[in-house]
Protein backbone atom coordinates (compact mmCIF):
# COMPACT_ATOMS: atom_id res chain seq x y z
CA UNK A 1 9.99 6.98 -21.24
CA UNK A 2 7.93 3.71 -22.46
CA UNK A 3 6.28 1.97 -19.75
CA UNK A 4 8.65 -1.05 -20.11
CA UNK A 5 11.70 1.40 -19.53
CA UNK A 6 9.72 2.77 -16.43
CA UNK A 7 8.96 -0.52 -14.81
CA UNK A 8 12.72 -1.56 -15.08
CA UNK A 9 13.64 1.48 -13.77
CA UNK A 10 11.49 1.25 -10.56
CA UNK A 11 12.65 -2.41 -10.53
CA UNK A 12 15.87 -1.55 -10.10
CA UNK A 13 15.69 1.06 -7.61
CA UNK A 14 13.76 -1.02 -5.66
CA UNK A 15 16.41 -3.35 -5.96
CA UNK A 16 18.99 -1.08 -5.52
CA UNK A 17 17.67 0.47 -2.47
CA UNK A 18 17.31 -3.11 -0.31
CA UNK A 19 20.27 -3.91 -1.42
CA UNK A 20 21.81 -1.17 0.69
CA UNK A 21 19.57 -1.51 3.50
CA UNK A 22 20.11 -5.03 3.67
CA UNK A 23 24.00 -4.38 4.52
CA UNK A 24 22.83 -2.12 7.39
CA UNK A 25 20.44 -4.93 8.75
CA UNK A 26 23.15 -7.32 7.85
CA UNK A 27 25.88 -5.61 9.59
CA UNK A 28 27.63 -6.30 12.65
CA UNK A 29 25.85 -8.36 15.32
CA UNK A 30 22.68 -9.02 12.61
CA UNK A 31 21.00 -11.95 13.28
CA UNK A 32 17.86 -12.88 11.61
CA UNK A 33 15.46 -10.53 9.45
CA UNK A 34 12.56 -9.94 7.64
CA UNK A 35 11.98 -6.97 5.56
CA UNK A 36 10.52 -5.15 2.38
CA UNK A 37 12.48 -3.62 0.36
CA UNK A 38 9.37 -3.03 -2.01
CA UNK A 39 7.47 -1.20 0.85
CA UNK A 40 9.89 0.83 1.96
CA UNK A 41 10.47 2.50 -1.31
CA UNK A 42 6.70 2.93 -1.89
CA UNK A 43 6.62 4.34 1.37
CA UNK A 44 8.96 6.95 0.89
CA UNK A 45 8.07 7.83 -2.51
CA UNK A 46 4.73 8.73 -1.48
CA UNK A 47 6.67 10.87 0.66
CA UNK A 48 9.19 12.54 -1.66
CA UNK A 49 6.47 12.91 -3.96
CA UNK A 50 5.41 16.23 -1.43
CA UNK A 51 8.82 17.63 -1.33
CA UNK A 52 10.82 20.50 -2.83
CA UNK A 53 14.55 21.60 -3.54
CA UNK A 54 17.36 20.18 -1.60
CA UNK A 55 14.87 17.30 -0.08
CA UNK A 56 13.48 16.24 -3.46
CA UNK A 57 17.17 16.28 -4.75
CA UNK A 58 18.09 13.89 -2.00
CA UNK A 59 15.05 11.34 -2.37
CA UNK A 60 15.15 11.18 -5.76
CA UNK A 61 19.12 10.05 -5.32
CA UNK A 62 18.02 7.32 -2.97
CA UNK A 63 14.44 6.44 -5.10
CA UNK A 64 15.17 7.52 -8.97
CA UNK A 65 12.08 9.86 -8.47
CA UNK A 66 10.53 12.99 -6.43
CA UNK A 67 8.16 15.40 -6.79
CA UNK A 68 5.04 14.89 -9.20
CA UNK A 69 7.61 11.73 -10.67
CA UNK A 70 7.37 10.10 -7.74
CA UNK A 71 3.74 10.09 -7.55
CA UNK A 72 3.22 8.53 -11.31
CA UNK A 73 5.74 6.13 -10.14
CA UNK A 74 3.66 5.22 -7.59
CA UNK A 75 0.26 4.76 -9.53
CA UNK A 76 2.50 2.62 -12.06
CA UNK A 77 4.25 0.68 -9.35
CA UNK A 78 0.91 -0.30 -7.82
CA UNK A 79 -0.56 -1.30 -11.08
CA UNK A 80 2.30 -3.70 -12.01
CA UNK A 81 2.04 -5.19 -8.54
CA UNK A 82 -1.47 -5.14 -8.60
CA UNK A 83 -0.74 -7.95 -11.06
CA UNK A 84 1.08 -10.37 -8.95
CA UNK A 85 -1.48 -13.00 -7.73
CA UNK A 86 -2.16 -13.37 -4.08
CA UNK A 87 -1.06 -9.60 -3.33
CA UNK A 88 -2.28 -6.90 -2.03
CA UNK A 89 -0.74 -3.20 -1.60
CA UNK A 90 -2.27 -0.49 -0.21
CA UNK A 91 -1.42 3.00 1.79
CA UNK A 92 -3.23 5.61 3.81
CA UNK A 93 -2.47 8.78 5.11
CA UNK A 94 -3.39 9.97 8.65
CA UNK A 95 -3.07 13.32 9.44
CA UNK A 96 -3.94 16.82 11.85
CA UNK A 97 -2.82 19.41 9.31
CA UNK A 98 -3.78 20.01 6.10
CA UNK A 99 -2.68 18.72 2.87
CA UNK A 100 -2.82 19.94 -0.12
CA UNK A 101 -5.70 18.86 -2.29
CA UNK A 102 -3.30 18.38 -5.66
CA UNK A 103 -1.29 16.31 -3.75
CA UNK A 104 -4.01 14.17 -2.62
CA UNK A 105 -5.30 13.89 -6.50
CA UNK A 106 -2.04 13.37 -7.71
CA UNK A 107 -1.74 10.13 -5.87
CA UNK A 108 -5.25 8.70 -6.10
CA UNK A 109 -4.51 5.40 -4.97
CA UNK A 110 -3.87 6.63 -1.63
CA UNK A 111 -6.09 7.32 0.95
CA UNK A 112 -6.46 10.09 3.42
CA UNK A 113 -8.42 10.76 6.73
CA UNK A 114 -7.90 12.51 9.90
CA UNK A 115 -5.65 10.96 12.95
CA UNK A 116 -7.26 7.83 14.28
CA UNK A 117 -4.56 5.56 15.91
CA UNK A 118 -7.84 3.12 16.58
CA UNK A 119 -8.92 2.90 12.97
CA UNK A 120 -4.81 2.78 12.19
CA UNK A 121 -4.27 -0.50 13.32
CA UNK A 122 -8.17 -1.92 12.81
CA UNK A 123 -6.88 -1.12 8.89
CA UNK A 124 -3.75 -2.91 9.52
CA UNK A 125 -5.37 -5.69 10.77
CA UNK A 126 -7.84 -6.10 7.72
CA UNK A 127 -5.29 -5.26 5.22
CA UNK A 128 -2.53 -7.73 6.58
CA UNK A 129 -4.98 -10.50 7.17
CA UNK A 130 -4.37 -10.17 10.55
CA UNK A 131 -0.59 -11.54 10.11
CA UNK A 132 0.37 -7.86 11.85
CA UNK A 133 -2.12 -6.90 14.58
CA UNK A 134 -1.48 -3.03 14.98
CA UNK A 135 0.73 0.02 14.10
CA UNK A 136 4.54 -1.19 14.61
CA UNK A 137 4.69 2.31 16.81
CA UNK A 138 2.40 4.23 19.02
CA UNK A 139 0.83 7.54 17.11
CA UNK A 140 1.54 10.55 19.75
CA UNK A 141 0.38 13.57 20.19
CA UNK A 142 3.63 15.12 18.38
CA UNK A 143 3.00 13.23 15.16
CA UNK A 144 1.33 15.83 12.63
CA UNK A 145 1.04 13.13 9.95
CA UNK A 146 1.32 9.15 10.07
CA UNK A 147 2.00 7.79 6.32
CA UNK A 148 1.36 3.28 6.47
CA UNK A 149 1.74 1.23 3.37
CA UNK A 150 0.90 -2.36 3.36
CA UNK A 151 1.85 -5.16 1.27
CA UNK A 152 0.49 -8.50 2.20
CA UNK A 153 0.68 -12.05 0.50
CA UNK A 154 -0.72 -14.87 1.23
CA UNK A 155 0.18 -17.77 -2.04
CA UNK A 156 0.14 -21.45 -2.17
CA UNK A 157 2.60 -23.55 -3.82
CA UNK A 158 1.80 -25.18 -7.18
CA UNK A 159 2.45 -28.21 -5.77
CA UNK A 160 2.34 -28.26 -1.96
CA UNK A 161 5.00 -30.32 0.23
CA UNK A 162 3.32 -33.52 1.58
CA UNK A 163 3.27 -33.25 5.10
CA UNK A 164 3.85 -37.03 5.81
CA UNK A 165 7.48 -36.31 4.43
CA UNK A 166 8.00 -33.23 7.02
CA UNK A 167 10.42 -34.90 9.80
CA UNK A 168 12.95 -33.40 12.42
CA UNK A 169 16.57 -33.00 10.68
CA UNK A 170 19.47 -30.53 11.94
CA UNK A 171 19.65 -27.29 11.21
CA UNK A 172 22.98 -25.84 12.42
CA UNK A 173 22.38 -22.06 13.09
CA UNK A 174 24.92 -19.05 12.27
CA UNK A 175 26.70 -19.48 15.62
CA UNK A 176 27.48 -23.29 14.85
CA UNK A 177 25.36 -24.54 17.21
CA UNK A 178 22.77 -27.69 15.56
CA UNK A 179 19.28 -28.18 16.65
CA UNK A 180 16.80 -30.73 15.53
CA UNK A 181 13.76 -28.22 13.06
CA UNK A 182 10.97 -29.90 11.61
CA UNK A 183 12.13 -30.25 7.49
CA UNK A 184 9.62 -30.79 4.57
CA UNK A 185 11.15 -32.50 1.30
CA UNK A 186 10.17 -32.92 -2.03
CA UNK A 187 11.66 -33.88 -5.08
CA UNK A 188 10.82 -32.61 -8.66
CA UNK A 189 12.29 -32.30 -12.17
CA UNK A 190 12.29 -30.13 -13.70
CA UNK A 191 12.24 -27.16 -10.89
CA UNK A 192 13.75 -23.92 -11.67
CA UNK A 193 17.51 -23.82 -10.05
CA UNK A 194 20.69 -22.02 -10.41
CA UNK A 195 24.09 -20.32 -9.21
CA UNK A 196 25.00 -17.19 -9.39
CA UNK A 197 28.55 -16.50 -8.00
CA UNK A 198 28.51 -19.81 -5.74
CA UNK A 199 24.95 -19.29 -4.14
CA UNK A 200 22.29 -21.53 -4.72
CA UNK A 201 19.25 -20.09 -5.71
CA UNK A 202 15.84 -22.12 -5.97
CA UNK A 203 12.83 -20.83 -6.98
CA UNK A 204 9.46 -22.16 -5.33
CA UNK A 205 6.35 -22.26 -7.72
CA UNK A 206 3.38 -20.41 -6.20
CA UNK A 207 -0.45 -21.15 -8.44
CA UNK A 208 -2.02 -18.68 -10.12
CA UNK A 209 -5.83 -18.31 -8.38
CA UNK A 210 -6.78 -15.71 -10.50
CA UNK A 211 -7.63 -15.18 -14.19
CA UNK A 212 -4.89 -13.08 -15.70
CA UNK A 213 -2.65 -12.90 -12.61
CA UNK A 214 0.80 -13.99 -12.68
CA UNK A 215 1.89 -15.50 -9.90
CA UNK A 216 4.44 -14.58 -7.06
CA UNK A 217 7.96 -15.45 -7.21
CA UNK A 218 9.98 -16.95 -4.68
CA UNK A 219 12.94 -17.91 -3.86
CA UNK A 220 15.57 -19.63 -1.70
CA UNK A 221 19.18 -18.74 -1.54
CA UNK A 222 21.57 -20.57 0.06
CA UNK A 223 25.74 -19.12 -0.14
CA UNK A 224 28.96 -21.11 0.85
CA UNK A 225 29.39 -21.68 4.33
CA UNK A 226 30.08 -18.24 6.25
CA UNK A 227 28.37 -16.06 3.52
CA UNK A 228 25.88 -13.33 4.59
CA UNK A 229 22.85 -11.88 3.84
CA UNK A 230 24.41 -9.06 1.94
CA UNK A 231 26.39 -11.10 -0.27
CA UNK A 232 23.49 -14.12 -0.58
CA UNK A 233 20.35 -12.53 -0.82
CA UNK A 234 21.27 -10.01 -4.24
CA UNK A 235 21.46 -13.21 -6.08
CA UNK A 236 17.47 -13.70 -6.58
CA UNK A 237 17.62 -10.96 -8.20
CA UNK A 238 20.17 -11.16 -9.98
CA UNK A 239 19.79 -11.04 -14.24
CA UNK A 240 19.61 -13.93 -16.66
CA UNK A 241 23.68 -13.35 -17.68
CA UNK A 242 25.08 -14.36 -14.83
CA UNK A 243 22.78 -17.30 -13.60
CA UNK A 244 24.27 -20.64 -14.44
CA UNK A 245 21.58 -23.55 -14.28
CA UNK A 246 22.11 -26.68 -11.70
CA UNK A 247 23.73 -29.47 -13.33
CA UNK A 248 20.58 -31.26 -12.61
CA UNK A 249 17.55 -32.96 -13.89
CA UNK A 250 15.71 -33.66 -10.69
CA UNK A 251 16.52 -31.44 -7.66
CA UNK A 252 15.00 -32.51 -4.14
CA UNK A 253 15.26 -30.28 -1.32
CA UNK A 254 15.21 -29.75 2.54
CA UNK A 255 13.41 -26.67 3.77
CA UNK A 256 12.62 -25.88 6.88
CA UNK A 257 9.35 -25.19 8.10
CA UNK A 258 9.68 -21.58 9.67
CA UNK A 259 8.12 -18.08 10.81
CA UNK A 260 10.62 -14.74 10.39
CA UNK A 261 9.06 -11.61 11.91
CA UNK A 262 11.26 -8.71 12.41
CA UNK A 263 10.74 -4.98 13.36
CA UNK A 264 13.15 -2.89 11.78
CA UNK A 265 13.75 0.71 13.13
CA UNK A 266 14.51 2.11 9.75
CA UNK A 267 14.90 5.60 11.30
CA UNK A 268 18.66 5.01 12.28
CA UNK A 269 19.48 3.26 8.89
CA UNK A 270 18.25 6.56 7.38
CA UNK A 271 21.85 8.31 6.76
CA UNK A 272 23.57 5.08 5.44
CA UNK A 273 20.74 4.88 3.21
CA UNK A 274 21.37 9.06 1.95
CA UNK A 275 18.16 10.16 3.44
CA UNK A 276 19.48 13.09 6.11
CA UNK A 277 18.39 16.57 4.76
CA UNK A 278 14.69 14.46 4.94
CA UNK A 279 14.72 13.92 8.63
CA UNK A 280 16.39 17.67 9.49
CA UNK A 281 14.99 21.08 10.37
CA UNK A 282 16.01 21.72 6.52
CA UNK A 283 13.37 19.26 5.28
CA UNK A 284 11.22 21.07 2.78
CA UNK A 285 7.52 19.09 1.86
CA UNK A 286 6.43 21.97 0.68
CA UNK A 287 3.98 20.65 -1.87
CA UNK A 288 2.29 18.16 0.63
CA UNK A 289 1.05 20.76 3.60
CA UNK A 290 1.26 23.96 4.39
CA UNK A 291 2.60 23.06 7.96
CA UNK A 292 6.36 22.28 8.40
CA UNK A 293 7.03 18.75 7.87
CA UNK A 294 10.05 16.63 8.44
CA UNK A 295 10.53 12.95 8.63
CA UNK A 296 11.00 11.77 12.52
CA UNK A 297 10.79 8.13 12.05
CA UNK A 298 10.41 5.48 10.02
CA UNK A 299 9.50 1.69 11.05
CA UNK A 300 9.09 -1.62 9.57
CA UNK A 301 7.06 -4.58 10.89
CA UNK A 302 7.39 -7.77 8.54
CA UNK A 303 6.60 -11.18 8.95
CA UNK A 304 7.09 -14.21 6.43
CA UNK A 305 5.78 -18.20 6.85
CA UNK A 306 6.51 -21.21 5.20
CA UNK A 307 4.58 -24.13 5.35
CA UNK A 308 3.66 -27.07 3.48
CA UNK A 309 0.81 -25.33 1.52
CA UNK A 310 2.52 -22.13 0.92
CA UNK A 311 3.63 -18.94 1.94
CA UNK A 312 2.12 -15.81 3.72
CA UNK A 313 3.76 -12.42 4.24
CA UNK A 314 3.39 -9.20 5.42
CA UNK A 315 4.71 -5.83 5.92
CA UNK A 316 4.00 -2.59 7.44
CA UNK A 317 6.09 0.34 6.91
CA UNK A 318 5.05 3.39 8.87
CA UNK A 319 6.79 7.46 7.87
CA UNK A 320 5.29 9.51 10.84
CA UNK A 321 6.17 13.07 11.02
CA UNK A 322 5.95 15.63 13.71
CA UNK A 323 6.04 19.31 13.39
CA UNK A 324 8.92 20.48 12.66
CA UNK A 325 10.74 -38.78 -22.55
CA UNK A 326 11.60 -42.63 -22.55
CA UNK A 327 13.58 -43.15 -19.43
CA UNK A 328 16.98 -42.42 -19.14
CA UNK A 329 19.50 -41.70 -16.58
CA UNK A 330 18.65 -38.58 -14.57
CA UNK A 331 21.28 -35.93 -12.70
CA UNK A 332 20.11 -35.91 -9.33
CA UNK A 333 20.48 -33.08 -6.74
CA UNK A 334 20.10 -32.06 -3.52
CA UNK A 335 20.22 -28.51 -1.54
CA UNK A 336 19.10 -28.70 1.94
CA UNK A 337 18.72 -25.20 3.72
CA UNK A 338 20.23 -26.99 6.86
CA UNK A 339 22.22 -23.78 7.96
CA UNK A 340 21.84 -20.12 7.35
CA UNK A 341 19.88 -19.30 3.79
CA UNK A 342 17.55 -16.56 2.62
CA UNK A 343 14.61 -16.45 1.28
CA UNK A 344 13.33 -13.64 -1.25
CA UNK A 345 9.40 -12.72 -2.14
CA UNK A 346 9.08 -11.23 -5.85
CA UNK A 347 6.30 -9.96 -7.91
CA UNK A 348 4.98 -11.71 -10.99
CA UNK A 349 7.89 -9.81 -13.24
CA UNK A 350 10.31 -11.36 -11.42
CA UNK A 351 11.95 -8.30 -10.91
CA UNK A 352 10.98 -6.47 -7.77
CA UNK A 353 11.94 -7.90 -4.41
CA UNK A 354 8.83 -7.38 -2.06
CA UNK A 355 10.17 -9.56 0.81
CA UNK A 356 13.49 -10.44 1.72
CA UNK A 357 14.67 -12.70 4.87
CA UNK A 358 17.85 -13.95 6.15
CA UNK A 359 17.16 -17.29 8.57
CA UNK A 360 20.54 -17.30 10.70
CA UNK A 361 18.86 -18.50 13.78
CA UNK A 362 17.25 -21.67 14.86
CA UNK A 363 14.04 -21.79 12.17
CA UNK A 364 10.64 -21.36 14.98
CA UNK A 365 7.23 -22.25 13.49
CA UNK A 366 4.15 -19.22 15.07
């Protein structure tokens, strides 16, 4: 497998994966969200790469990899995101039983130290920026091991909304009820802007800050009225064929200015997402520790802002487990996100969705 073929592979099980677990948070009575679809997979293929048999089998159905496969993938997912400006990923192990030292070396990126639910969330902290304070669960006395990756992003726009053009316009939320948000505009031509299926999709143009980084990709969705995050938020990822560009030469927009922060008990999404032999008394990580190991929960703090400068973002996914030209006439545009939208974080390529939101509620600034 060439390293291209790889990347698109992990790209699309990425994609694949928050695709499904965005229906569950999307489901019935689903309100607003944050989540990462990018650190949830990294997560638990740092995990499945320390399983065996019927457990690998499963995970690698759900991730596309397990076993010593899942750790490469994770050195070479880490790389490739490693190359999206303004990003950081990292993930540490805390633990009371042993593990195996070829595990350990075969996923070098990680780190591993002893249970320390004080230095947990102090690395949190520091990793996150402080956008996430602590641990998004208390580490008890049953938990044998305490897995926590991090991505965090914290990008400016190429060219920033002017604040003096930020003023109070409706925003009518999924319930139909309209409340005055505070809205920044701009208008620019060319800005990158498409369809795919009926949603609007508008991609925001973060700087590059650093010599050979690419930078961060993101971008707003917006569906017919009454469409939902499921069926909206797929489209900024969706490939070149079946974009069609905005009949447009200038586009303005309306966003608003607004904070998502969700905490997602993944643990109960687990079966709709096929992870059940995982989280049973058949669980097999046999080539992580010695001790019996099973998956007991699995939680997801995220948090995403947009402001005038830019955009910050953060998530926290925690895997504990317990014993057991000359002028001429322009086409004008414009989309304001006035009413239910998404918004969607990708890496450099593009490719990989590392953040994904659905704003049904009232937008709140924090």
């Amino acid at each position: 497998m060439t390293r291209e073929t790889g990347s698109t592979t992990r790209a699309g099980a990425v994609q694949r994966l928050g695709e499904r677990w965005i229906r569950e948070l999307a489901g019935p009575g689903g309100g607003s969200f944050v989540c990462s679809p990018a650190g949830l997979w990294l997560a638990l293929a740092v995990v499945a790469a320390g399983a065996r048999g019927e457990t690998a089998d499963e995970l690698r159905a759900v991730l596309g990899v397990a076993e010593r496969q899942a750790a490469d993938a994770v050195a070479a997912g880490v790389r490739e995101l490693a190359a999206t400006d303004a990003l950081g990923v990292a993930t540490r192990v805390w633990t009371r039983v042993p593990v195996y030292r070829e595990y350990r070396e075969a996923l070098a990126d990680v780190g591993f130290g002893p249970m320390d639910a004080t230095g947990a969330d102090a690395w949190v902290r520091e990793a996150t920026g402080g956008l996430i304070e602590r641990l998004p669960l208390d580490i008890s006395a049953e938990m044998l091991l305490v897995l926590v990756n991090v991505l965090a992003l914290k990008a400016r726009w190429d060219e920033p909304f002017e604040p003096e053009d930020t003023r109070d316009l409706p925003f009518t939320d999924a319930a139909g009820v309209s409340r005055a948000v505070p809205t920044m505009h701009a208008t620019r031509g060319p800005w990158d802007g498409w369809t795919v299926r009926g949603t609007r999709v508008v991609e925001l143009r973060c700087r590059t800050e650093r010599a050979g980084g690419v930078p961060a990709r993101v971008r707003l969705v917006l569906g017919e009225p009454g469409a939902g995050a499921a069926d909206v938020l797929p489209a900024a990822w969706a490939p070149q064929a079946l974009r069609t560009p905005l009949d447009a030469d200038v586009l303005s927009v309306a966003v608003p200015r607004f904070t998502l922060r969700t905490n997602v008990q993944v643990t109960d999404q687990l079966p709709a997402l096929g992870i059940r032999v995982a989280t049973s008394a058949a669980a097999d990580f046999g080539w992580m520790s010695p001790e019996p190991l099973l998956i007991s929960q699995v939680v997801q703090e995220a948090v995403v802002k947009v402001a005038e400068e830019g955009v910050q973002a953060a998530a926290v996914t925690v895997i504990a487990a317990p014993g057991g030209a000359a002028p001429v006439q322009q086409r004008f545009r414009h989309i304001a996100f006035d009413r239910p939208f998404g918004i969607v974080v990708l890496d450099g390529s593009g490719e990989v969705p590392l953040f994904t939101g659905w704003q049904a509620d009232t937008p709140v600034e924090g």
